[in-house]
N, C-alpha and C. Protein backbone atom coordinates (compact mmCIF):
# COMPACT_ATOMS: atom_id res chain seq x y z
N UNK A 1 38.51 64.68 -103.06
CA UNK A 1 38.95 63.35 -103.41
C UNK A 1 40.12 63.46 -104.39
N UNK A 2 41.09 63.06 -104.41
CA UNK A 2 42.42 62.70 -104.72
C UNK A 2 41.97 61.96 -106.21
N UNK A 3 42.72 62.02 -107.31
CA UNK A 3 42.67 61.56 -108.59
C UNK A 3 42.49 60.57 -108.89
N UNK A 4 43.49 59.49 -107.52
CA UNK A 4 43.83 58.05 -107.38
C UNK A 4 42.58 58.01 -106.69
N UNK A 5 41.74 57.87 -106.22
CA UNK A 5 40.79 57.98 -105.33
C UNK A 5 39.60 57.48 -106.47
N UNK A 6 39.56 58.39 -107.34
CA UNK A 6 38.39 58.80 -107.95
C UNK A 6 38.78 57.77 -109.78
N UNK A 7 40.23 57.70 -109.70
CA UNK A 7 40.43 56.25 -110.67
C UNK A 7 40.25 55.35 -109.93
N UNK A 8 40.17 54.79 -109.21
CA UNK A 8 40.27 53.77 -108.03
C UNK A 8 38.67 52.82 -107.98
N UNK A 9 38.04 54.12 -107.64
CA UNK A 9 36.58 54.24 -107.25
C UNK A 9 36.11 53.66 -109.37
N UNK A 10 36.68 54.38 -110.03
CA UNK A 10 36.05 54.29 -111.18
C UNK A 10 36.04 52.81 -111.37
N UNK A 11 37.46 52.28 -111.43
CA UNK A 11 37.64 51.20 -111.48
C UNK A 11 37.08 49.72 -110.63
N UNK A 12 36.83 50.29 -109.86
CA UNK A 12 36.26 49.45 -108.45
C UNK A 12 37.31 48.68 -108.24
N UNK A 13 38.64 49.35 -107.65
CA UNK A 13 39.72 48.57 -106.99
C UNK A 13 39.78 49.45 -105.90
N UNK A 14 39.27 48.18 -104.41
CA UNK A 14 38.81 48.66 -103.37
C UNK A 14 40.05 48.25 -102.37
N UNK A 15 41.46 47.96 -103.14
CA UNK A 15 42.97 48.00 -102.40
C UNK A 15 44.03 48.73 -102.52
N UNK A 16 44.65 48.79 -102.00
CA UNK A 16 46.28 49.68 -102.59
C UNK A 16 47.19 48.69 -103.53
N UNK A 17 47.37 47.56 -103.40
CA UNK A 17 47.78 46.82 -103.82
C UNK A 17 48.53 47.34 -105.32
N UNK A 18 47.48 47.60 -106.14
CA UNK A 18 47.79 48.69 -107.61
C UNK A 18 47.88 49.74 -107.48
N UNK A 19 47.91 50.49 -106.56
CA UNK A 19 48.17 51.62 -106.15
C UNK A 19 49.06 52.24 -107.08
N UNK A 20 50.51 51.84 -107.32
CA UNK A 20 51.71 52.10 -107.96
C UNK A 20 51.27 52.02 -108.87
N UNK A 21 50.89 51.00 -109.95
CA UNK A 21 50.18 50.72 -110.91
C UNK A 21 49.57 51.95 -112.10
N UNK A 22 48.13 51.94 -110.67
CA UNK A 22 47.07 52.94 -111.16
C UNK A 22 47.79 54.10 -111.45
N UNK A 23 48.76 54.87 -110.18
CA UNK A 23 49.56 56.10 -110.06
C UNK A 23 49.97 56.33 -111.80
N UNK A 24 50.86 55.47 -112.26
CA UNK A 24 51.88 55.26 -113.43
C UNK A 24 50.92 55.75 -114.34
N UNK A 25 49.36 55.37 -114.41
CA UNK A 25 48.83 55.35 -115.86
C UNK A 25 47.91 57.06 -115.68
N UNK A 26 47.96 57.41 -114.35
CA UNK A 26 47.23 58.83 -114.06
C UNK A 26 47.90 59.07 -114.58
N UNK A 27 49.90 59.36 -114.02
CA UNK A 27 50.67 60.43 -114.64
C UNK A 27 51.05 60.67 -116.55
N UNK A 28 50.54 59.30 -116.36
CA UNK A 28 50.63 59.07 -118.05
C UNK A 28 49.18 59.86 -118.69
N UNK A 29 48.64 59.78 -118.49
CA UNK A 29 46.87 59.86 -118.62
C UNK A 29 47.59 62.05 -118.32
N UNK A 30 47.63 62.13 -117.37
CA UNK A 30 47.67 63.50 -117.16
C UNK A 30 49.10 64.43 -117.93
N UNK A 31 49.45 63.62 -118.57
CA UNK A 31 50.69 64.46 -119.83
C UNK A 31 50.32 64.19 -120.71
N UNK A 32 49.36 63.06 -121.30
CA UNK A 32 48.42 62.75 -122.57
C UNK A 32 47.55 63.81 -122.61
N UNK A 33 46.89 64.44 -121.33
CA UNK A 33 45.84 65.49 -121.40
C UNK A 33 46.42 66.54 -121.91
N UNK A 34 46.87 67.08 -121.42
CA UNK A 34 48.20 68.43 -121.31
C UNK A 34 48.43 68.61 -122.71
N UNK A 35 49.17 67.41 -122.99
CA UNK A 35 49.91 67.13 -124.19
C UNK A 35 48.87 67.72 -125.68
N UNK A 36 47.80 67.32 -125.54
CA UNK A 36 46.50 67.08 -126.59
C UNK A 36 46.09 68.62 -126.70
N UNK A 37 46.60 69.41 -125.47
CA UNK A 37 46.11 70.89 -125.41
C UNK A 37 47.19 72.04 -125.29
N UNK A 38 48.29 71.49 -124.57
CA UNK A 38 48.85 72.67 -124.55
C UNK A 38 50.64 71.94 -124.65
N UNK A 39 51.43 73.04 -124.33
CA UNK A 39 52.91 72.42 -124.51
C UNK A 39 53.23 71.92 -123.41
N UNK A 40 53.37 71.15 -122.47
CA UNK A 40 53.78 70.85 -120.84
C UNK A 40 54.84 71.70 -120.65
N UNK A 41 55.88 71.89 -121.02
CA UNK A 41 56.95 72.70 -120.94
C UNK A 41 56.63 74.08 -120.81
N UNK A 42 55.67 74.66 -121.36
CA UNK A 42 55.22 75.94 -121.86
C UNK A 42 55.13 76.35 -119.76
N UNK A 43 55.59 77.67 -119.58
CA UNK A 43 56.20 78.05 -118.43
C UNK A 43 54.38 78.94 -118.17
N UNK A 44 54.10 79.37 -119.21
CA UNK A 44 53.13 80.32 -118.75
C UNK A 44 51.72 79.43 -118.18
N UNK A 45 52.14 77.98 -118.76
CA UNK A 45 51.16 77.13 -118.31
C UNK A 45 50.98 76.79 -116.73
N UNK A 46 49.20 76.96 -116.12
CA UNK A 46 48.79 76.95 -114.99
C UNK A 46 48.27 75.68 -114.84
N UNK A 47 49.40 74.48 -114.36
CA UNK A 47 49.20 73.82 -114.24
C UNK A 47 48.44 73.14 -112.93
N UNK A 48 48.17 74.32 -112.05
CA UNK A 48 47.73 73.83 -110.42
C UNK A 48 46.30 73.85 -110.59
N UNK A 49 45.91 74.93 -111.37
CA UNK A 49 44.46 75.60 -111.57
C UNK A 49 43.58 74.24 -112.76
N UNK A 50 44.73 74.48 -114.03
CA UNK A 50 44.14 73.19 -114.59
C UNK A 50 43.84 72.21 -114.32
N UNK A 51 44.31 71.72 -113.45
CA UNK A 51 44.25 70.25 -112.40
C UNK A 51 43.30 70.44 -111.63
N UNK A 52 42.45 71.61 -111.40
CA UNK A 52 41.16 71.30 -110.73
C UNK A 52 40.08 71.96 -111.62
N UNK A 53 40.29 72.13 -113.09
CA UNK A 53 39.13 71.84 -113.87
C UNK A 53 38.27 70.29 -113.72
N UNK A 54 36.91 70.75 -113.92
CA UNK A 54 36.09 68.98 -113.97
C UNK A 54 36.20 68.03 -115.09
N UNK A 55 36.14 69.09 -116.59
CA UNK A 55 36.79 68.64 -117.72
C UNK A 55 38.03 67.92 -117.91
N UNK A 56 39.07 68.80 -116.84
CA UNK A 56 40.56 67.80 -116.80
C UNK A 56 40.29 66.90 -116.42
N UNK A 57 39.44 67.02 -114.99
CA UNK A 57 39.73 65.51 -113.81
C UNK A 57 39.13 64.45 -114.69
N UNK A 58 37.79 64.61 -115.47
CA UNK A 58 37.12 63.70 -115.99
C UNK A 58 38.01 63.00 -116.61
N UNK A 59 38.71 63.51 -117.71
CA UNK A 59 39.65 63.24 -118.91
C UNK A 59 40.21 62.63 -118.56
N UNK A 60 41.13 62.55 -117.27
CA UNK A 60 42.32 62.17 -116.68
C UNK A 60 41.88 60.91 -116.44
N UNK A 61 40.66 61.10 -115.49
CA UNK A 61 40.16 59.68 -114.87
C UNK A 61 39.71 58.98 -115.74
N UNK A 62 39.31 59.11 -116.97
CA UNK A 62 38.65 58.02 -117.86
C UNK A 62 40.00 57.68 -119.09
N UNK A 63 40.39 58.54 -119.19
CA UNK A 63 41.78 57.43 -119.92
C UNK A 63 42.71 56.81 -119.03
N UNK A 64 42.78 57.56 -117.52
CA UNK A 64 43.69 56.72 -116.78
C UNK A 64 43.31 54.82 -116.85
N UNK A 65 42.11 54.81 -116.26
CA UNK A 65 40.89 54.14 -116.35
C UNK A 65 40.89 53.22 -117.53
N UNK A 66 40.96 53.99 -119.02
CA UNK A 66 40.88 53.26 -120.15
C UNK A 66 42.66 52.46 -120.15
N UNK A 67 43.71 52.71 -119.65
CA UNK A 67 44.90 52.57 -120.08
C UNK A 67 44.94 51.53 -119.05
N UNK A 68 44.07 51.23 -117.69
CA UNK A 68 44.59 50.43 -116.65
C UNK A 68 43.66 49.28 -117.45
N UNK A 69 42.67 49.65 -118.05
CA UNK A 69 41.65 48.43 -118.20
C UNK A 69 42.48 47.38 -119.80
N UNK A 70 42.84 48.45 -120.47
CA UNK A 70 43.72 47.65 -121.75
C UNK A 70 45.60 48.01 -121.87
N UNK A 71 45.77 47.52 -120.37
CA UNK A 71 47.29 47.20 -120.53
C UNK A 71 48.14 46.44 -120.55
N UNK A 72 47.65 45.14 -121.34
CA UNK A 72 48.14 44.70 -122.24
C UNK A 72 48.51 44.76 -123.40
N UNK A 73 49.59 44.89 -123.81
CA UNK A 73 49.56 46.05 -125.16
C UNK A 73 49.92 44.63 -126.59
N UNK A 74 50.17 43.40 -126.40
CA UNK A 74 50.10 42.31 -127.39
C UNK A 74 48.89 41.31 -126.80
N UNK A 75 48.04 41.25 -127.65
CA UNK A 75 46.71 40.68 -127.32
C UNK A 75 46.27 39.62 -128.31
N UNK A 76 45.32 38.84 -128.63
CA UNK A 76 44.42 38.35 -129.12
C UNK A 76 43.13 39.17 -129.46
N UNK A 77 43.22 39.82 -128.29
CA UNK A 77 41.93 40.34 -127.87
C UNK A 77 41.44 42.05 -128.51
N UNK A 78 41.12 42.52 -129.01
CA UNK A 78 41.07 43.94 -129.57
C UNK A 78 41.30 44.91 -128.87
N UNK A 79 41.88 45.55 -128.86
CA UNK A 79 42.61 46.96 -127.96
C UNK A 79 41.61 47.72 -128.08
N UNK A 80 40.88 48.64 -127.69
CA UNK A 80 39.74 49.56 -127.63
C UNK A 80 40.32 50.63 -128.03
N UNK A 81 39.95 51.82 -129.06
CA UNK A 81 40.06 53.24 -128.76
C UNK A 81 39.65 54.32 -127.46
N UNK A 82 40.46 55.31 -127.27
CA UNK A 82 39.79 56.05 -126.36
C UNK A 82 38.38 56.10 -126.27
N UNK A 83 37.92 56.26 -125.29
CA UNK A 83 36.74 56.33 -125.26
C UNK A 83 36.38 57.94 -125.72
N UNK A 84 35.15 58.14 -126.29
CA UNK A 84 34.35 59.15 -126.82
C UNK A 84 34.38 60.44 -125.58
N UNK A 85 34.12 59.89 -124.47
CA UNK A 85 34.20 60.87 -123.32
C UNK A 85 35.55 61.78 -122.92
N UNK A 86 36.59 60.55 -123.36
CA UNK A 86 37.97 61.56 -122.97
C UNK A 86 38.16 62.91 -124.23
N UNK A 87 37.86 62.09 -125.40
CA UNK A 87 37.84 63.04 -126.65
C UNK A 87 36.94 64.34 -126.09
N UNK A 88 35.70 64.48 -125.75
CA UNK A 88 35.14 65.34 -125.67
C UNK A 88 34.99 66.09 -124.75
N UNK A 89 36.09 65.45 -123.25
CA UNK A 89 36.69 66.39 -122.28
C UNK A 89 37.87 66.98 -122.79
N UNK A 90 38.42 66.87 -123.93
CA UNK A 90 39.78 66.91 -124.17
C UNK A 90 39.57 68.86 -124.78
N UNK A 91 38.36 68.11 -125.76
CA UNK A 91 37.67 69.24 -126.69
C UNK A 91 37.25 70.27 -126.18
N UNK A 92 36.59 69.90 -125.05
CA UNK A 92 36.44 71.42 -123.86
C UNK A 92 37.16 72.09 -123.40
N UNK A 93 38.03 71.42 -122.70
CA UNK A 93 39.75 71.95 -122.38
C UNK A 93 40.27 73.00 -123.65
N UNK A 94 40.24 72.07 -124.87
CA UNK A 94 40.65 73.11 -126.09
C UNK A 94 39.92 74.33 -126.31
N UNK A 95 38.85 74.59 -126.19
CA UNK A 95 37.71 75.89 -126.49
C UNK A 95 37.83 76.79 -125.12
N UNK A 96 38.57 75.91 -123.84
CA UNK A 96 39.20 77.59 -122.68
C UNK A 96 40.08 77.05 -122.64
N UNK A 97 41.23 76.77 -123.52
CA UNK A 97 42.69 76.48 -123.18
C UNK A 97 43.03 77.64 -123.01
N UNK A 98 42.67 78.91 -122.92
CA UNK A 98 42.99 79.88 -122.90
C UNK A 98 43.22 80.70 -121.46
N UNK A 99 41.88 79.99 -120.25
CA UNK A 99 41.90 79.99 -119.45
C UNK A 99 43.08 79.63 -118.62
N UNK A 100 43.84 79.00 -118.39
CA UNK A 100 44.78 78.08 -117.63
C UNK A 100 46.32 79.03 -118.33
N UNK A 101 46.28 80.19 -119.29
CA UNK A 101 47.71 80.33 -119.67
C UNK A 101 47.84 81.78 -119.05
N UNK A 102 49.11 81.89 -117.96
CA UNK A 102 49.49 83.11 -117.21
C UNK A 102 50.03 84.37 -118.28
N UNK A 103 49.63 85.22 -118.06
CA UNK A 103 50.27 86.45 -118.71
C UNK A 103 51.62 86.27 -118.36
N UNK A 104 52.11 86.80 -119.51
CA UNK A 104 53.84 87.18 -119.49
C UNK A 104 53.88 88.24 -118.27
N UNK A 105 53.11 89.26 -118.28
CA UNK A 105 53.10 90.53 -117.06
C UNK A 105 53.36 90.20 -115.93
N UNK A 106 52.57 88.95 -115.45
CA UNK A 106 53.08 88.61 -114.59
C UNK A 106 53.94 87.75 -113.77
């Protein structure tokens, strides 16, 4: 299942319609992840492999998720913090960030 798939599903938007939308706040959501752990730029970074950790996908999908549900960014209404879950997929990622970085050797 595809990222959009599985934000989609989270969300219970059962059209394409936001499709574009949803897309915008994954790719955002998935350089917020990155970002929180490693350098994006950083060359030795395995970015294909990281992307199919469960810890990433989770992360990805629940702030994508959190960013589609409060994007309105001038409100009345109280803006939510991340949720507790992305923090503590984020935190896992950090304890094998080590995993996902290529040797110079090769």
């Amino acid at each position: 299942m595809s990222i959009l798939e599985s934000v989609k599903r989270h969300l219970r938007v059962m059209h394409d319609l936001e499709d574009p939308d949803i897309q915008e706040k994954i790719d955002w959501a998935e350089n917020d992840v990155i970002e929180a752990i490693y350098d994006s730029y950083d060359k030795s970074l395995d970015k294909e492999s990281l992307k199919k950790d469960t810890s990433y996908r989770k992360a990805v999908t629940l702030l994508a998720t959190h960013y589609y549900e409060n994007r309105l960014s001038v409100s009345e209404v109280n803006i939510h913090e991340s949720p507790y879950s992305v923090v503590h997929a984020i935190q896992t990622l950090r304890a094998h960030r080590d995993r996902y970085l290529k040797d110079d050797d090769t």
